[in-house]
N, C-alpha and C. Protein backbone atom coordinates (compact mmCIF):
# COMPACT_ATOMS: atom_id res chain seq x y z
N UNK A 1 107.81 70.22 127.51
CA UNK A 1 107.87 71.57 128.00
C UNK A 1 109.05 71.67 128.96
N UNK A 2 110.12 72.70 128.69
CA UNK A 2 111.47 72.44 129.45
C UNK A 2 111.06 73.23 130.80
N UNK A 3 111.20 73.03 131.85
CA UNK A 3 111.44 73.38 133.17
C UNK A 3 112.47 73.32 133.86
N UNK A 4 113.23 74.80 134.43
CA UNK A 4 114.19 74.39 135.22
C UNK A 4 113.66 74.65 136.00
N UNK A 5 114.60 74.06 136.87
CA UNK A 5 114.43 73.80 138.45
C UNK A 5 116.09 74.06 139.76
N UNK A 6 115.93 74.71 140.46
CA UNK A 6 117.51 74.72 141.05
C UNK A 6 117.72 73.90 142.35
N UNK A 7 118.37 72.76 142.50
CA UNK A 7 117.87 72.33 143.71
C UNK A 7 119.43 72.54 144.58
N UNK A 8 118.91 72.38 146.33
CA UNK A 8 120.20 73.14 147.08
C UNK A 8 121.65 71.42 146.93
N UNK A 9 122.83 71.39 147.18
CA UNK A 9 123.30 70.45 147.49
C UNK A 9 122.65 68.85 147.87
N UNK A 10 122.14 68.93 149.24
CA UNK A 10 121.61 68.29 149.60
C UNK A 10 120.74 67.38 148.82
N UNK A 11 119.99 68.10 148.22
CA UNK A 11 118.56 67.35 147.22
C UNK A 11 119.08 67.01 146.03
N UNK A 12 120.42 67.98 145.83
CA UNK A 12 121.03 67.53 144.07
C UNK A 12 121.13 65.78 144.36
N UNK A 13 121.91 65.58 145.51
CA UNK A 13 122.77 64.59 145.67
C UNK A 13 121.64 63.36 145.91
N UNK A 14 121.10 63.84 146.41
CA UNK A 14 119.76 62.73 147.01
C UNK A 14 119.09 62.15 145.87
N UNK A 15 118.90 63.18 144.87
CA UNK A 15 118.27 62.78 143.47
C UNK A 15 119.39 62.24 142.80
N UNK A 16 121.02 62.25 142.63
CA UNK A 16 121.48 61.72 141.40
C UNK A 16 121.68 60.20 142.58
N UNK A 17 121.82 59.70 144.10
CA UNK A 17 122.24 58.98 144.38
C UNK A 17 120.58 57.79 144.62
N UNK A 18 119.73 58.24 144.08
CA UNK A 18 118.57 57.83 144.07
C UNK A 18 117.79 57.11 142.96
N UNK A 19 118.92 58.00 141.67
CA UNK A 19 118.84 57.49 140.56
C UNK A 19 119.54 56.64 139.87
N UNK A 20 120.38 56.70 140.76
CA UNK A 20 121.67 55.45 140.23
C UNK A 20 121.39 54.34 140.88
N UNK A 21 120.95 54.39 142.32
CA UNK A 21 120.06 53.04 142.77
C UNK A 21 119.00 52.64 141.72
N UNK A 22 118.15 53.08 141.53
CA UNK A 22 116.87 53.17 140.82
C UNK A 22 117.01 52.36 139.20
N UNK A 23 118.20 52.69 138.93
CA UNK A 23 119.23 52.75 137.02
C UNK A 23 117.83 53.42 136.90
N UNK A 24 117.87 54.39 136.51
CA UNK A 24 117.08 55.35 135.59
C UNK A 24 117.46 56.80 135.76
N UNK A 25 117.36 57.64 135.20
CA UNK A 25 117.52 58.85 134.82
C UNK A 25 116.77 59.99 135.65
N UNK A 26 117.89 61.35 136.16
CA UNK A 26 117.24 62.22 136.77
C UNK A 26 115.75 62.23 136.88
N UNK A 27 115.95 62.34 135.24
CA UNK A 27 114.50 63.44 134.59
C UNK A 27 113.48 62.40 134.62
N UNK A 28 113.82 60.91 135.07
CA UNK A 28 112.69 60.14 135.10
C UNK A 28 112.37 60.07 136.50
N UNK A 29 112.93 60.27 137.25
CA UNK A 29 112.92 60.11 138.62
C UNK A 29 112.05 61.65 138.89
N UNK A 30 112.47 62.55 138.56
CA UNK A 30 111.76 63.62 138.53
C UNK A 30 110.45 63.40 138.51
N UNK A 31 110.09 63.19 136.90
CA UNK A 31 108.71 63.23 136.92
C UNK A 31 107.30 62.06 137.40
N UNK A 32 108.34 61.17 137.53
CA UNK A 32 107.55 60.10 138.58
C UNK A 32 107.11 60.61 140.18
N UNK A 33 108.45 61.37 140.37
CA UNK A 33 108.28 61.81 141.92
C UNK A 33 107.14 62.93 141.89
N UNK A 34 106.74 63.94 140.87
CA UNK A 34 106.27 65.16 141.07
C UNK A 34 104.71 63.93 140.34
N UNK A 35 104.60 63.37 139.22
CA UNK A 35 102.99 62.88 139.37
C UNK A 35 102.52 61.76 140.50
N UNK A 36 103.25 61.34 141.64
CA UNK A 36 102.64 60.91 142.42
C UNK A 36 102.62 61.86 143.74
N UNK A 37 103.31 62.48 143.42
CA UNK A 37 103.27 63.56 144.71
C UNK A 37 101.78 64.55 144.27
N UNK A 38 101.57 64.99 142.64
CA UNK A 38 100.35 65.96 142.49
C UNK A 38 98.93 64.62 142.90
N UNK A 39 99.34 63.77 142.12
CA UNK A 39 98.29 62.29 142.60
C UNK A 39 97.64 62.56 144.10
N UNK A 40 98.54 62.32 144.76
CA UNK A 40 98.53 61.98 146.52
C UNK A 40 97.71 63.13 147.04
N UNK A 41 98.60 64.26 146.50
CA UNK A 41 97.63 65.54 146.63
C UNK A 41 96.48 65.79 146.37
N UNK A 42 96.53 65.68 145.09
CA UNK A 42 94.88 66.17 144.58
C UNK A 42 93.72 64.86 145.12
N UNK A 43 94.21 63.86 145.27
CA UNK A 43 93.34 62.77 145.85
C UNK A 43 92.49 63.67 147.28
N UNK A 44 93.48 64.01 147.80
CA UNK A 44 93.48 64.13 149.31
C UNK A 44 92.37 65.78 149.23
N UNK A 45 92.41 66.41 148.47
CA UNK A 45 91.99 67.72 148.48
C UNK A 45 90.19 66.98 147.38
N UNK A 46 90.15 66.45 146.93
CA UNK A 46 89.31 65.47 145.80
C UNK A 46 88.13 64.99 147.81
N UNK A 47 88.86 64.53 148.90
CA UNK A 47 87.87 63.93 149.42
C UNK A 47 86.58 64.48 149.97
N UNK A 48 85.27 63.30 149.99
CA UNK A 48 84.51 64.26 150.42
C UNK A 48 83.87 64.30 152.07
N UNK A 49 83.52 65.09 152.96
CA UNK A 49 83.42 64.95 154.24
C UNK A 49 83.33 63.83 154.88
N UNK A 50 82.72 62.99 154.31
CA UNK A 50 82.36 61.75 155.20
C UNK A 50 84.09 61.16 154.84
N UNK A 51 84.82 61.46 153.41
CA UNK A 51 85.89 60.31 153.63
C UNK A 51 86.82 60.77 155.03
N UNK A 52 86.77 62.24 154.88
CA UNK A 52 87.48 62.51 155.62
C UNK A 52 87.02 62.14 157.46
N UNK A 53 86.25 61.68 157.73
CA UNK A 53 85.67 61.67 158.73
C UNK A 53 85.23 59.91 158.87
N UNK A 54 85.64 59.11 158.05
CA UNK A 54 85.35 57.58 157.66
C UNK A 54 86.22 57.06 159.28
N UNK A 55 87.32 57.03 159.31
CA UNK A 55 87.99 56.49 160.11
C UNK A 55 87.44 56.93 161.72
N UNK A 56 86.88 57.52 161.73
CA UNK A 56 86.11 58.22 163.21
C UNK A 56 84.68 57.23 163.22
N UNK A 57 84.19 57.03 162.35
CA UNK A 57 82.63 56.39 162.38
C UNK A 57 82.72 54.83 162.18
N UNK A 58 81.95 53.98 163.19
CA UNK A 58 81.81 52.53 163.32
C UNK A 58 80.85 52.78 162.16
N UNK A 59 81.57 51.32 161.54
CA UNK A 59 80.65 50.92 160.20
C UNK A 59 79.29 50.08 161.03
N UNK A 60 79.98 49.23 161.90
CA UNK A 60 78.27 48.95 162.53
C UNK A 60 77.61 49.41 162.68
N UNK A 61 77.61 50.93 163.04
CA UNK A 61 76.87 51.52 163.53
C UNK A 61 77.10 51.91 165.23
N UNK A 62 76.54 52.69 165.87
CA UNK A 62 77.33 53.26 167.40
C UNK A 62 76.25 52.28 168.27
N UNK A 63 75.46 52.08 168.00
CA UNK A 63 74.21 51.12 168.90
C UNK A 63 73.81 52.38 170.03
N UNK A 64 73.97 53.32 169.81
CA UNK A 64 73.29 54.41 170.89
C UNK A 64 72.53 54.78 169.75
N UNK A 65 71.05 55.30 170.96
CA UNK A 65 70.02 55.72 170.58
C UNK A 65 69.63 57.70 170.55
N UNK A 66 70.79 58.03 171.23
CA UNK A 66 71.17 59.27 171.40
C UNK A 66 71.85 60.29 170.28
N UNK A 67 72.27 60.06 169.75
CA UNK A 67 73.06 59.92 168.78
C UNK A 67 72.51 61.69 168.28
N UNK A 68 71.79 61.68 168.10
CA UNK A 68 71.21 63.05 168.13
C UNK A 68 70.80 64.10 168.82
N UNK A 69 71.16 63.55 170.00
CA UNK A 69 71.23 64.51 171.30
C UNK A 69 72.34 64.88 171.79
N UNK A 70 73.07 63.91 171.67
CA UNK A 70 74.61 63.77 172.27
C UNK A 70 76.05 63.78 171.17
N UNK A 71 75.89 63.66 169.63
CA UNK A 71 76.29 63.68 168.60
C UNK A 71 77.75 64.31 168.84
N UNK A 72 77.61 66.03 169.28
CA UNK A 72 78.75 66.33 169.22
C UNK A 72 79.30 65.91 170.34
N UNK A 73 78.97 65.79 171.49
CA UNK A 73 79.68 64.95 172.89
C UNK A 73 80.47 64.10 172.52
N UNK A 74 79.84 63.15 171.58
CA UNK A 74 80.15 61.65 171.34
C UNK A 74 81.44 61.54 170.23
N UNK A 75 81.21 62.57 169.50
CA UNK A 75 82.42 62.77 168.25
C UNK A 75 83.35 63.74 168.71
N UNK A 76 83.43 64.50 169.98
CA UNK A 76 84.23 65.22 170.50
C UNK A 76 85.58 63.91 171.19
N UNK A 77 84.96 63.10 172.24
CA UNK A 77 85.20 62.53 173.00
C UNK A 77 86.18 61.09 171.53
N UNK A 78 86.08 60.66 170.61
CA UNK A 78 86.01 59.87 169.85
C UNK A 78 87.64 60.82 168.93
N UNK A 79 87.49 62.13 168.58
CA UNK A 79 88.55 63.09 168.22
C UNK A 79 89.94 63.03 168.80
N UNK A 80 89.57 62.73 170.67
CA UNK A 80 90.36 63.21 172.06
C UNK A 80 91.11 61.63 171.48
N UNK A 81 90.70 60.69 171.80
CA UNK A 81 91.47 59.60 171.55
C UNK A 81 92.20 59.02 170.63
N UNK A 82 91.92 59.92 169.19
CA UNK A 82 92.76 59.58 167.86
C UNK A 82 93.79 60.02 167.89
């Protein structure tokens, strides 16, 4: 399926001097760049709350017994420092 595309100076040059490092072809460089870029994307829009929220939560577990009293305190304070 043909697609054009117009790109400014800058990006022409970046792509043909990217592809001559690379030895491969615009149009391969193209479409490698645009399915890991939709990849990366749709992964990221694909996650579900907890992934997004994985890196905030001890896999041990918090060892507080509060945890349900104090929950948002505790994940407020845990936000401030990331």
């Amino acid at each position: 399926m043909p697609v054009s595309v117009r790109l400014d100076e800058e990006t022409k040059h970046l792509l043909e001097k990217t592809a001559k490092i690379m030895a491969t072809t615009k149009t391969n460089l193209i479409k490698t760049s645009i399915r890991e870029y939709c990849a990366r994307m749709l992964g990221q829009y694909n996650k579900t709350p907890y992934d997004l929220l994985q890196d905030l939560v001890n896999e041990k577990g918090s060892g507080m017994g509060d945890l349900s009293i104090k929950g948002e305190e505790i994940l407020r304070k845990r936000w401030a420092r990331k």
